[in-house]
C-alpha atoms as a PDB file:
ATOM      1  CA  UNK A   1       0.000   0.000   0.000  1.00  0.00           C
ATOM      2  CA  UNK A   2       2.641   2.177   0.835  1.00  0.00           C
ATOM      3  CA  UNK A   3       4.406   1.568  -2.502  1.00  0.00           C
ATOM      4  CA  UNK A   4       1.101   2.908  -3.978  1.00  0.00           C
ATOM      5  CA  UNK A   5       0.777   6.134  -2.138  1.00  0.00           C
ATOM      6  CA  UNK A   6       4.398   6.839  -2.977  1.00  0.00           C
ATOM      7  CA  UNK A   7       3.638   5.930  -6.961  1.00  0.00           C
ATOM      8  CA  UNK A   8       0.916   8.497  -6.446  1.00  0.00           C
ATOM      9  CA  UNK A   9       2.981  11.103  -4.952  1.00  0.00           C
ATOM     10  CA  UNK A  10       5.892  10.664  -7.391  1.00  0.00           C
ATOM     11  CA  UNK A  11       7.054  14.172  -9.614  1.00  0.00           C
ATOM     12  CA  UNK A  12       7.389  13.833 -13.232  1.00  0.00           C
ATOM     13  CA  UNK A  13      10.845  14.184 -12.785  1.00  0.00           C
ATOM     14  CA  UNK A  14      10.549  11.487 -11.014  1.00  0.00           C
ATOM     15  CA  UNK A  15       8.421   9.400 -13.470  1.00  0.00           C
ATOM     16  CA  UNK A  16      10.680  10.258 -16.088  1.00  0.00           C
ATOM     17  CA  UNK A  17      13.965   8.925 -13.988  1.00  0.00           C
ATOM     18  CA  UNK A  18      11.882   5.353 -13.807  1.00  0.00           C
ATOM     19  CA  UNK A  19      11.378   5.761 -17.441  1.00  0.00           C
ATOM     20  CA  UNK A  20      14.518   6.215 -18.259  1.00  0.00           C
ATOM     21  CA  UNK A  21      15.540   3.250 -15.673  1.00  0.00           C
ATOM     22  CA  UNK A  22      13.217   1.077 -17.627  1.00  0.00           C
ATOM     23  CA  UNK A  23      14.192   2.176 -21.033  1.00  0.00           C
ATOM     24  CA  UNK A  24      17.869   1.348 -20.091  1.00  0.00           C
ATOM     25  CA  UNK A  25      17.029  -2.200 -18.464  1.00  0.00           C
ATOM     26  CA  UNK A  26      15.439  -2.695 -22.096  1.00  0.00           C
ATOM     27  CA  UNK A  27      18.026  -1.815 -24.217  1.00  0.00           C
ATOM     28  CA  UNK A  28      20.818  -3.515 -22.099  1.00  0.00           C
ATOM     29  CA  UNK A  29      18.308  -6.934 -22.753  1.00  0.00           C
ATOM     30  CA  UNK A  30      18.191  -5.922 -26.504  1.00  0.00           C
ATOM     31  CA  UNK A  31      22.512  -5.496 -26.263  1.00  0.00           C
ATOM     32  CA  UNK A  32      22.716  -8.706 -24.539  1.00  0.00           C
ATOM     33  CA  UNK A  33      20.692 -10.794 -26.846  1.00  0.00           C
ATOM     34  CA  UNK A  34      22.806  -9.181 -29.809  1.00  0.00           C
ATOM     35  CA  UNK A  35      26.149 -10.294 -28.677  1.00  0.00           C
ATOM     36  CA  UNK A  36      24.568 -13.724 -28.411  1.00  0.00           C
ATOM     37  CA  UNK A  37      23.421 -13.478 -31.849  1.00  0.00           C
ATOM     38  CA  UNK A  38      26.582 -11.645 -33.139  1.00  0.00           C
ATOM     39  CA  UNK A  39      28.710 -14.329 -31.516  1.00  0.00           C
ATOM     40  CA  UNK A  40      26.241 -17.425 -33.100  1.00  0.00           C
ATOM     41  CA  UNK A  41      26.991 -16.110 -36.742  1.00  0.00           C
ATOM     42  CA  UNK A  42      26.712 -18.600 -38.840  1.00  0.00           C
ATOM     43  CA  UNK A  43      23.716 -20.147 -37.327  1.00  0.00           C
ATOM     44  CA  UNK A  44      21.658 -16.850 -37.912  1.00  0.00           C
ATOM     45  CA  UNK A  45      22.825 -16.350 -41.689  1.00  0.00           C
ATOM     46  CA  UNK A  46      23.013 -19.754 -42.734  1.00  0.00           C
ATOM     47  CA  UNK A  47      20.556 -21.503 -40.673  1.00  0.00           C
ATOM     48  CA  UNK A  48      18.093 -18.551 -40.859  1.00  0.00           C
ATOM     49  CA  UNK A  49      18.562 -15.717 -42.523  1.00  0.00           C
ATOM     50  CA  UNK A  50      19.927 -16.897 -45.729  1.00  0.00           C
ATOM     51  CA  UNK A  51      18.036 -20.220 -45.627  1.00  0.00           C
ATOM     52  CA  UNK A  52      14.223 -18.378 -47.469  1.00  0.00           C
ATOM     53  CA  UNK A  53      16.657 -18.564 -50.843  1.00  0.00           C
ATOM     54  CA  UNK A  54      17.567 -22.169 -50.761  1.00  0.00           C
ATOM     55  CA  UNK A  55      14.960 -24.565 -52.332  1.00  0.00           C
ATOM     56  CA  UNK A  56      15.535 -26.704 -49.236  1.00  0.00           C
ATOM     57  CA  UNK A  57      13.713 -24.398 -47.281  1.00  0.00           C
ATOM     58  CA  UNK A  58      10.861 -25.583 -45.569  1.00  0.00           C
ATOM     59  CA  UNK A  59       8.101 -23.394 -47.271  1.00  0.00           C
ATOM     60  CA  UNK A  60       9.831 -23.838 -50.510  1.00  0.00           C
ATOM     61  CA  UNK A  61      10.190 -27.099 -50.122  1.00  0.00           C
ATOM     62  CA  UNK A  62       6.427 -28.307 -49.477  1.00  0.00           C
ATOM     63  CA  UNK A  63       4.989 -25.712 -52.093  1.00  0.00           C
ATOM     64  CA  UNK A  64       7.137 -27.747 -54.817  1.00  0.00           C
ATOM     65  CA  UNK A  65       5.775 -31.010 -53.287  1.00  0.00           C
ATOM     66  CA  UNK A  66       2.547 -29.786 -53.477  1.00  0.00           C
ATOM     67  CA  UNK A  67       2.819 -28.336 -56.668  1.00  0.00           C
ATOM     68  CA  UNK A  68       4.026 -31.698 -58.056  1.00  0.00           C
ATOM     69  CA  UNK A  69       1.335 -33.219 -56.767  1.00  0.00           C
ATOM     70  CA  UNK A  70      -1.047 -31.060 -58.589  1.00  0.00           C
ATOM     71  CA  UNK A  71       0.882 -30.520 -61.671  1.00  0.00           C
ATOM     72  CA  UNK A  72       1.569 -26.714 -60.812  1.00  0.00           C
ATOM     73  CA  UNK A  73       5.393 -26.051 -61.648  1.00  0.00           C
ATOM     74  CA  UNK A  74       4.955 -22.347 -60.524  1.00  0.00           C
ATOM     75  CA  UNK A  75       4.858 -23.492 -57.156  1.00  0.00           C
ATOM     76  CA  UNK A  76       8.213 -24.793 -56.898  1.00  0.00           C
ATOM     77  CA  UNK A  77       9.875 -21.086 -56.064  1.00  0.00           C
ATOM     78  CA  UNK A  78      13.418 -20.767 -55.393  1.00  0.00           C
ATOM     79  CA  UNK A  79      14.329 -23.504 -57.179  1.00  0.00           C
ATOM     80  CA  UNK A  80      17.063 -21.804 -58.418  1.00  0.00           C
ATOM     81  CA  UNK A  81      18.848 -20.181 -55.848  1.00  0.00           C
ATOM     82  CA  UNK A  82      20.817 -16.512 -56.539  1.00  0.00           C
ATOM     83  CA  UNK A  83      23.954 -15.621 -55.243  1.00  0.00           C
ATOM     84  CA  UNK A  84      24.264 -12.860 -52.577  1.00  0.00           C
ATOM     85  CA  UNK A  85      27.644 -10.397 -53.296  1.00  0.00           C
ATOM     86  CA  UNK A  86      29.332  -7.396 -51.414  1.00  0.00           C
ATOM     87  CA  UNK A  87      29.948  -4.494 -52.682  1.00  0.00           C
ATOM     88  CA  UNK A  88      31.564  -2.388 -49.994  1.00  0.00           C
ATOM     89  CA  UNK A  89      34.806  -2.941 -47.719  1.00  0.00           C
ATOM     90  CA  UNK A  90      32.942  -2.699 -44.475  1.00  0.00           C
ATOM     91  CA  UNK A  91      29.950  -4.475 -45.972  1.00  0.00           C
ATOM     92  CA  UNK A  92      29.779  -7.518 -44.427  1.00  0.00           C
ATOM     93  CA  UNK A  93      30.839  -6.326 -41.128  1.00  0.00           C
ATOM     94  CA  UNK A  94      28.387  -3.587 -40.694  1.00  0.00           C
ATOM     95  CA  UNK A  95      25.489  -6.081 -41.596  1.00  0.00           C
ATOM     96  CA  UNK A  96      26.643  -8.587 -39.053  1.00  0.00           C
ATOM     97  CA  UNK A  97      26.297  -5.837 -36.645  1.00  0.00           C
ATOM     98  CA  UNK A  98      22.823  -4.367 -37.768  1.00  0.00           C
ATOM     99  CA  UNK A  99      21.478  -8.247 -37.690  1.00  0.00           C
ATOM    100  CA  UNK A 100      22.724  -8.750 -34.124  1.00  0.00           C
ATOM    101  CA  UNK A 101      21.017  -6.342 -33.301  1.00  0.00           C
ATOM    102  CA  UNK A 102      17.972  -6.841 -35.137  1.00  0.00           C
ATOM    103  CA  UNK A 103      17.751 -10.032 -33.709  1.00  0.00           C
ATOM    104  CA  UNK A 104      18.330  -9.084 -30.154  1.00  0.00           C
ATOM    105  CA  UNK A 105      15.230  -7.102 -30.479  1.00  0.00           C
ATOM    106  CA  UNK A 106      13.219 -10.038 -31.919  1.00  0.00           C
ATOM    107  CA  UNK A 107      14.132 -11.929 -28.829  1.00  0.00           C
ATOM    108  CA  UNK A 108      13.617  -9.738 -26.706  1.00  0.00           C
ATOM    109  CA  UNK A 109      10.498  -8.175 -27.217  1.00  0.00           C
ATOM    110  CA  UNK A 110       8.563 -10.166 -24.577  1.00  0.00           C
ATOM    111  CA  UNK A 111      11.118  -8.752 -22.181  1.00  0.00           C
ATOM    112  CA  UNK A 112      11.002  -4.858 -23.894  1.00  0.00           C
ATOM    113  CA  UNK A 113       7.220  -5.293 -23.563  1.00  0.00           C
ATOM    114  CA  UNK A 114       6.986  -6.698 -19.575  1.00  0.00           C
ATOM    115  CA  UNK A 115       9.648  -3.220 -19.045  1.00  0.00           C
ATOM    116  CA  UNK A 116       7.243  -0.671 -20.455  1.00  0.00           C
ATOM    117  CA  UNK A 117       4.215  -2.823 -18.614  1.00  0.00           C
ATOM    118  CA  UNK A 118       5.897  -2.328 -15.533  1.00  0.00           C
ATOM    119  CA  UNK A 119       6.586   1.331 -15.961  1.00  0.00           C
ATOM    120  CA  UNK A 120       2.467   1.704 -16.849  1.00  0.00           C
ATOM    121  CA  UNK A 121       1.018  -0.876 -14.321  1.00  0.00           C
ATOM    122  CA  UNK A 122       0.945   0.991 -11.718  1.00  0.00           C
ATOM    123  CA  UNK A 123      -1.365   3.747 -12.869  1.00  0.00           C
ATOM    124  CA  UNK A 124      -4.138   1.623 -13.243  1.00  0.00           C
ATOM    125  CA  UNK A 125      -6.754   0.268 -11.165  1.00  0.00           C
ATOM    126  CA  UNK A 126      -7.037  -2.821  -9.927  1.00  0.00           C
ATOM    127  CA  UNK A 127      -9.470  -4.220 -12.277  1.00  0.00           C
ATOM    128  CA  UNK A 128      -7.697  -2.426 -14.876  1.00  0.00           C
ATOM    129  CA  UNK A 129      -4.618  -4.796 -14.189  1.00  0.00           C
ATOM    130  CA  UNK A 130      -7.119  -7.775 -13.714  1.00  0.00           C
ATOM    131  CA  UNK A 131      -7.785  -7.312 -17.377  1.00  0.00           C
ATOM    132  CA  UNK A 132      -4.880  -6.371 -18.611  1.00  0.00           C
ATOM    133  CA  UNK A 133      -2.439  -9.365 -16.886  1.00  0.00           C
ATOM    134  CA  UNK A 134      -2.195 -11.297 -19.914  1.00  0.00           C
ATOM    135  CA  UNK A 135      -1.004  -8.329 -21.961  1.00  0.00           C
ATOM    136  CA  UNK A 136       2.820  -9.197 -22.229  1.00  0.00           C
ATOM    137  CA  UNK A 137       1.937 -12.906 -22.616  1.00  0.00           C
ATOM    138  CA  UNK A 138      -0.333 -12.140 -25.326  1.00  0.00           C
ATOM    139  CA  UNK A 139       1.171  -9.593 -26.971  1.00  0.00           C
ATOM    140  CA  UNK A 140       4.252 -11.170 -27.239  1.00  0.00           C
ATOM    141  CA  UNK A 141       2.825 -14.422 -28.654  1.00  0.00           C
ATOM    142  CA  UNK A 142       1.007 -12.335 -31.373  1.00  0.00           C
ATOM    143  CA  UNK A 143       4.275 -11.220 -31.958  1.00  0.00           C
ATOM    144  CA  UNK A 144       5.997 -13.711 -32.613  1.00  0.00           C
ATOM    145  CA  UNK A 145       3.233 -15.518 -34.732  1.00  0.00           C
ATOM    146  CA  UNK A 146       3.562 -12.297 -37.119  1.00  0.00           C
ATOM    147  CA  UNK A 147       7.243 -13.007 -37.295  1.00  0.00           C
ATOM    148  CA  UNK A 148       6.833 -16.137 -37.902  1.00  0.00           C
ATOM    149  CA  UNK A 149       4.190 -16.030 -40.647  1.00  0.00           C
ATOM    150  CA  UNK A 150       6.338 -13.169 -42.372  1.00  0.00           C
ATOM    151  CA  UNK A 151       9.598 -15.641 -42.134  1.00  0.00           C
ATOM    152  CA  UNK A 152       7.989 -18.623 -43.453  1.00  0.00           C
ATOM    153  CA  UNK A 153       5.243 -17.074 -46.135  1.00  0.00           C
ATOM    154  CA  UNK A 154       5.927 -14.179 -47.247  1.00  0.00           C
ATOM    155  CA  UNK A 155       9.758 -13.376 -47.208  1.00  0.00           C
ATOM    156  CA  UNK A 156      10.055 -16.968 -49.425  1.00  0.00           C
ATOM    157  CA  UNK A 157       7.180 -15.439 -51.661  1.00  0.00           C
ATOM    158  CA  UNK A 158       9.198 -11.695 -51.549  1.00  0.00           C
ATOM    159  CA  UNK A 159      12.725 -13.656 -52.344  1.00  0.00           C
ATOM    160  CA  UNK A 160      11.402 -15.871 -55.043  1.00  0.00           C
ATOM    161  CA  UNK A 161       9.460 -12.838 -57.226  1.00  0.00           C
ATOM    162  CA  UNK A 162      11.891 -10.154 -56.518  1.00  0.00           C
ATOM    163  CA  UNK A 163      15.086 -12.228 -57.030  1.00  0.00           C
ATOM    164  CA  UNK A 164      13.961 -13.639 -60.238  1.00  0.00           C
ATOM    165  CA  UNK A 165      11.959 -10.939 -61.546  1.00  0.00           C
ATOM    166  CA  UNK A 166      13.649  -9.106 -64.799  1.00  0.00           C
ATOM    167  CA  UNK A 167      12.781  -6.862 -67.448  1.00  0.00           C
ATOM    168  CA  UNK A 168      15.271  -8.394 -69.762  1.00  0.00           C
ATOM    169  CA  UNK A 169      16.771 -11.243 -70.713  1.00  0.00           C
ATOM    170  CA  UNK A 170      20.149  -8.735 -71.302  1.00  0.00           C
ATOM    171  CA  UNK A 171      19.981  -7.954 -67.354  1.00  0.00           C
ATOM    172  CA  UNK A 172      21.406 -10.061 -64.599  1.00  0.00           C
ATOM    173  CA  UNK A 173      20.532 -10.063 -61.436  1.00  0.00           C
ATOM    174  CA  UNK A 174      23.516  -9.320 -58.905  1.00  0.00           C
ATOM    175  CA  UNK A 175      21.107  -9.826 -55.289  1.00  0.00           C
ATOM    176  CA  UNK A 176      23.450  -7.413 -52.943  1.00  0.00           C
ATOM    177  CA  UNK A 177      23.545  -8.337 -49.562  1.00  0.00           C
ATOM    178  CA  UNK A 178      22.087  -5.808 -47.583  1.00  0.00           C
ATOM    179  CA  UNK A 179      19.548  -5.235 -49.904  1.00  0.00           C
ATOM    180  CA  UNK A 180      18.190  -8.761 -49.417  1.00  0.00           C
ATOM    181  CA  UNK A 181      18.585  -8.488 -45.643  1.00  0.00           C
ATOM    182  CA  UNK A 182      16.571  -5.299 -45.693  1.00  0.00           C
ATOM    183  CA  UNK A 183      13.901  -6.939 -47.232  1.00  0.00           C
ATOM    184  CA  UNK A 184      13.791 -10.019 -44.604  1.00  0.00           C
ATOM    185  CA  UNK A 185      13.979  -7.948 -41.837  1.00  0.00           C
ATOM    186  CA  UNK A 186      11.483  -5.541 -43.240  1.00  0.00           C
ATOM    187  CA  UNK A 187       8.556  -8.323 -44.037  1.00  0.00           C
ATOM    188  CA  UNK A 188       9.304 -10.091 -40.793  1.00  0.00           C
ATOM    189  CA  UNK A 189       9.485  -6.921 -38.171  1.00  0.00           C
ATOM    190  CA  UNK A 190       6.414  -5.233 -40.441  1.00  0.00           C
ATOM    191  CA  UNK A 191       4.414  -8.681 -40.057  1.00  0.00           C
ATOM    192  CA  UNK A 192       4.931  -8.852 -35.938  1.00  0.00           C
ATOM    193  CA  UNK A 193       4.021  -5.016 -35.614  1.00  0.00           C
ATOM    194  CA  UNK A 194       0.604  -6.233 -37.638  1.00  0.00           C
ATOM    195  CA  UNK A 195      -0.027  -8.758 -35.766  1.00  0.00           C
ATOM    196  CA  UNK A 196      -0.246  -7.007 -32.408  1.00  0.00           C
ATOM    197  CA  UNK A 197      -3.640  -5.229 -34.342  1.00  0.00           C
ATOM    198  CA  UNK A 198      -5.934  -6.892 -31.213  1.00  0.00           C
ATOM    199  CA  UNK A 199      -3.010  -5.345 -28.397  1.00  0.00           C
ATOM    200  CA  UNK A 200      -4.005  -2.083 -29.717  1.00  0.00           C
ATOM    201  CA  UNK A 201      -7.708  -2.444 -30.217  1.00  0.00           C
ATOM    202  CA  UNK A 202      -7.700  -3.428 -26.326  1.00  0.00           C
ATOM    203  CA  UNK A 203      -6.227  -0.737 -24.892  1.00  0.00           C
ATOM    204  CA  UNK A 204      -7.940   1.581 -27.411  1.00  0.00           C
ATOM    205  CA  UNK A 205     -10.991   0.678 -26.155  1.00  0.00           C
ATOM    206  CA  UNK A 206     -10.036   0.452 -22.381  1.00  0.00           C
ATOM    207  CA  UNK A 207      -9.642   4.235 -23.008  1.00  0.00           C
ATOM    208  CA  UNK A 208     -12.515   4.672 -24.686  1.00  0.00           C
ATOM    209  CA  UNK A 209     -11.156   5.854 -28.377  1.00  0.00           C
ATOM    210  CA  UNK A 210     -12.768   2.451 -30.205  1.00  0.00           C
ATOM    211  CA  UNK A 211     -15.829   0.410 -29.334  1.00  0.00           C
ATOM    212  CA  UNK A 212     -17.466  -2.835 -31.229  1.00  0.00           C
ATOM    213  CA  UNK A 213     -19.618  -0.895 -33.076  1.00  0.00           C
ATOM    214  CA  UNK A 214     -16.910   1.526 -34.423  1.00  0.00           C
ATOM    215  CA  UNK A 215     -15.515  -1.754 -35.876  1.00  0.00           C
ATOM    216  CA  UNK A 216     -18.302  -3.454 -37.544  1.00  0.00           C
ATOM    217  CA  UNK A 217     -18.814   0.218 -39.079  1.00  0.00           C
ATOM    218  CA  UNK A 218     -15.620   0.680 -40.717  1.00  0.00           C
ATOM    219  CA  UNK A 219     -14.829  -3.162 -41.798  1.00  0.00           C
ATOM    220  CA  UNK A 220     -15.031  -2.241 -44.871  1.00  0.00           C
ATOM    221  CA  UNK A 221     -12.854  -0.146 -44.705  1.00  0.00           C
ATOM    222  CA  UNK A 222     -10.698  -2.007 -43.313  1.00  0.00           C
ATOM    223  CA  UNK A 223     -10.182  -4.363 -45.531  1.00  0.00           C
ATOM    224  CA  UNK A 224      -9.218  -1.569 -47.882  1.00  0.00           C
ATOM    225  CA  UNK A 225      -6.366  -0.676 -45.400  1.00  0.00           C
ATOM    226  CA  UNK A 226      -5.694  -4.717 -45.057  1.00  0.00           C
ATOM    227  CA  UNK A 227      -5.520  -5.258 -48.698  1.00  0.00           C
ATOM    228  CA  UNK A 228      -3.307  -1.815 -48.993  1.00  0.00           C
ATOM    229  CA  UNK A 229      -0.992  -3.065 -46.337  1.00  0.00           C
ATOM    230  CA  UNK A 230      -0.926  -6.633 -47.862  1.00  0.00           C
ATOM    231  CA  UNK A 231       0.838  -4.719 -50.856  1.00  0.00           C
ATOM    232  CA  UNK A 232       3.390  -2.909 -49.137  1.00  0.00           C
ATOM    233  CA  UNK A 233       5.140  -5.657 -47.705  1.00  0.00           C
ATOM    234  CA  UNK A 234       4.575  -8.556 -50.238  1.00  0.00           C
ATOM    235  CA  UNK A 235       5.383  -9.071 -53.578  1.00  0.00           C
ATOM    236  CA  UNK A 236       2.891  -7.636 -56.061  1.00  0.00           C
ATOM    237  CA  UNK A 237       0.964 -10.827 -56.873  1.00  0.00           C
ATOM    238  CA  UNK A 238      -2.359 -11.714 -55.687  1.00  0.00           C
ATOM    239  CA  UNK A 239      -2.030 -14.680 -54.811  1.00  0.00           C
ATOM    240  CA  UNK A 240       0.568 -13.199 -52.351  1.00  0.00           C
ATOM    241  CA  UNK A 241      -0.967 -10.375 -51.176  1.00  0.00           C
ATOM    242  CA  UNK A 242      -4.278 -13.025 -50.707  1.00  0.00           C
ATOM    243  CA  UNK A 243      -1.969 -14.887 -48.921  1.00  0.00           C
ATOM    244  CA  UNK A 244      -1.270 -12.086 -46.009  1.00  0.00           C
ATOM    245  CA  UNK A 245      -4.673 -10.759 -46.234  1.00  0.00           C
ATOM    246  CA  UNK A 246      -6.450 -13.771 -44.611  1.00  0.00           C
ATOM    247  CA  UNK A 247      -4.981 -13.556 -41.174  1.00  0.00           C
ATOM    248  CA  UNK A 248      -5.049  -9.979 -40.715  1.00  0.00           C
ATOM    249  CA  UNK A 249      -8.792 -10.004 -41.476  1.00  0.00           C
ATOM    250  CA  UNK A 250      -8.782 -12.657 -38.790  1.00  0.00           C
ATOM    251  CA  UNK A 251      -7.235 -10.819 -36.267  1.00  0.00           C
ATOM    252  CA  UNK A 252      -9.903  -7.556 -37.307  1.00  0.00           C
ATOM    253  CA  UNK A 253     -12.886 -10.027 -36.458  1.00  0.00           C
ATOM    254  CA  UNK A 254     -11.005 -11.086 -33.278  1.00  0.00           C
ATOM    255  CA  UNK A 255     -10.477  -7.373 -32.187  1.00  0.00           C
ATOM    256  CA  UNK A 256     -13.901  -7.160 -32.635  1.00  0.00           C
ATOM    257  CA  UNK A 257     -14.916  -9.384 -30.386  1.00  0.00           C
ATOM    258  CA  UNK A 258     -12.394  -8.695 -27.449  1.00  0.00           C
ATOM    259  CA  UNK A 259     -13.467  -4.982 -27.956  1.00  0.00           C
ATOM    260  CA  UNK A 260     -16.838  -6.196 -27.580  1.00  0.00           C
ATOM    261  CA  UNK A 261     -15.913  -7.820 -24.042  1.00  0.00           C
ATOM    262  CA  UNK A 262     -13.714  -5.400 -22.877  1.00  0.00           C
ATOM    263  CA  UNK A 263     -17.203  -3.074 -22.975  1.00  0.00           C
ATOM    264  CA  UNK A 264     -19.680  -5.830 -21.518  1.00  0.00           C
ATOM    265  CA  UNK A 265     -16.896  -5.917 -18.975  1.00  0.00           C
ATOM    266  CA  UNK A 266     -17.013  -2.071 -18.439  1.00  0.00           C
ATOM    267  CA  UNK A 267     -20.330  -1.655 -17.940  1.00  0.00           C
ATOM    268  CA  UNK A 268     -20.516  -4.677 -15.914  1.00  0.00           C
ATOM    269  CA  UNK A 269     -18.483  -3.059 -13.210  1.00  0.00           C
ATOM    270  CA  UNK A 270     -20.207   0.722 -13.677  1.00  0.00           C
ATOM    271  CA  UNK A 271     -23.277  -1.573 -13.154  1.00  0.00           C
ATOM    272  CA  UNK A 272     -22.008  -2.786  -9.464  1.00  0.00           C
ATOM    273  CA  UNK A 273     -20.805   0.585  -8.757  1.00  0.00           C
ATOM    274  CA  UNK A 274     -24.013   1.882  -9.332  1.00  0.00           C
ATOM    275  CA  UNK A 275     -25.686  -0.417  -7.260  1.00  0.00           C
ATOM    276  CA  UNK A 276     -23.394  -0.240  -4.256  1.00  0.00           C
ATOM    277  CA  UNK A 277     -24.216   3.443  -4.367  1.00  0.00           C
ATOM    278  CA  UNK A 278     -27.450   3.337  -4.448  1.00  0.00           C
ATOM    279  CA  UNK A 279     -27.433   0.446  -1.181  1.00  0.00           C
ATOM    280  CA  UNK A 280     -25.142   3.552   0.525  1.00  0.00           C
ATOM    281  CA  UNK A 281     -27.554   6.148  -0.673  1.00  0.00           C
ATOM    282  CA  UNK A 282     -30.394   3.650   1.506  1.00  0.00           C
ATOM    283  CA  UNK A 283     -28.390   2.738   4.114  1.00  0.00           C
ATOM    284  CA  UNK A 284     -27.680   6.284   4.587  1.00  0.00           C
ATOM    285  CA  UNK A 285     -30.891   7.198   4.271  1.00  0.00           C
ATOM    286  CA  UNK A 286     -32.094   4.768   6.753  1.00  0.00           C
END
């Protein structure tokens, strides 16, 4: 209780000192996790980020199966595999360092996420962190789905159009290094943020800036946005941009409904509130 009061009584000097103690706790997780990854180099180019190219891959590899089975060549992608160069001096170094880091992040988000809950739990109310418990949990499993689904669908889909798309048989294509990196970690990172589209509708609606209805009133819209966002970070194909559509027009219906619980919920408790006041107005009256 007496941590409470002195939350309560805190300056904003004093908020900002914790933020800044947070936002340094975060970062040092971030660091640590990069020196792990900088230090496990082959395993993260080879094994992972490098892999989406080979044929061998696992998404590559069951769309060919499948597309053998049905008599649909197209689907083998990445059956032949391009070769990655270096231009600069400092190339190769400098994008050992930016993927270290990039993958720190990754695998540390759960932890980046419970620092910044920790810094905000404690200006809510106790029902307010009732509700809102499972927040790093599920935010960080959304997460990771989205990276997931960008790793495995769409960056093999990205690799195989861009990396064999020309506009001439005259041209070759010379895949630089950082530029295919870039577009890895651009899918993948872009697909996680996505995928935390139900985080965001909760705690828009715990504040009151999105209800249910608000939703179901602009889904068509939405799927406007979805189909526009599907775009950006795919290749432009439809079957592609079909492809990354589907889920994220899951997870719309799915904010739906938890924005439609979180206000059942709401008005739940105003309901009890109202009724303990009026027993107090009786009592009192009595």
């Amino acid at each position: 209780m007496a941590k409470n009061v002195e939350k309560e009584e805190m300056t904003f000097l004093d908020h900002l000192e914790e933020l800044r103690w947070h936002l340094i706790r975060a970062l040092l997780g971030i660091v640590i996790l990069a020196i792990v990854a900088f230090i496990f180099k082959d395993f993260i180019f080879d094994v992972i980020i490098i892999a989406p190219k080979s044929p061998e891959f696992f998404t590559n590899s069951v769309l060919c199966k499948f597309g053998e089975f049905v008599r649909v060549k197209a689907l083998c992608i990445n059956s032949n595999p391009f070769e990655l160069i270096n231009i600069n001096m400092s190339g190769q170094f400098t994008t050992h360092i930016m993927v270290s880091l990039f993958a720190g992040f990754i695998v540390s988000f759960p932890y980046v996420f419970w620092e910044f809950w920790r810094f905000i739990a404690p200006a809510l109310y106790s029902n307010e962190k009732k509700y809102a418990a499972g927040s790093v949990f599920f935010s960080s499993l959304l997460f990771m789905l989205g990276v997931l689904f960008g790793y495995f669908i769409i960056v093999p889909l990205s690799v195989h159009f861009l990396g064999s798309y020309t506009v001439s048989e005259q041209v070759t294509n010379q895949i630089n290094l950082t530029s295919y990196i870039s577009t890895v970690a651009s899918v993948t990172l872009a697909s996680g943020v996505i995928f935390e589209l139900p985080i965001v509708v909760f705690f828009l609606t715990k504040v009151g800036l999105v209800t249910p209805e608000i939703l179901k009133k602009f889904r068509r819209h939405s799927i406007v946005v979805i189909l526009l966002l599907s775009a950006i970070i795919t290749p432009p194909d439809i079957f592609s941009q079909i492809l990354v559509s589907l889920p994220l027009l899951l997870l719309y219906e799915i904010s739906i409904k938890l924005s439609r619980r979180i206000v059942k919920r709401q008005d739940a408790a105003l309901a009890e509130e109202d009724e303990e006041k009026a027993k107090e107005n009786e009592s009192s009256n009595d």
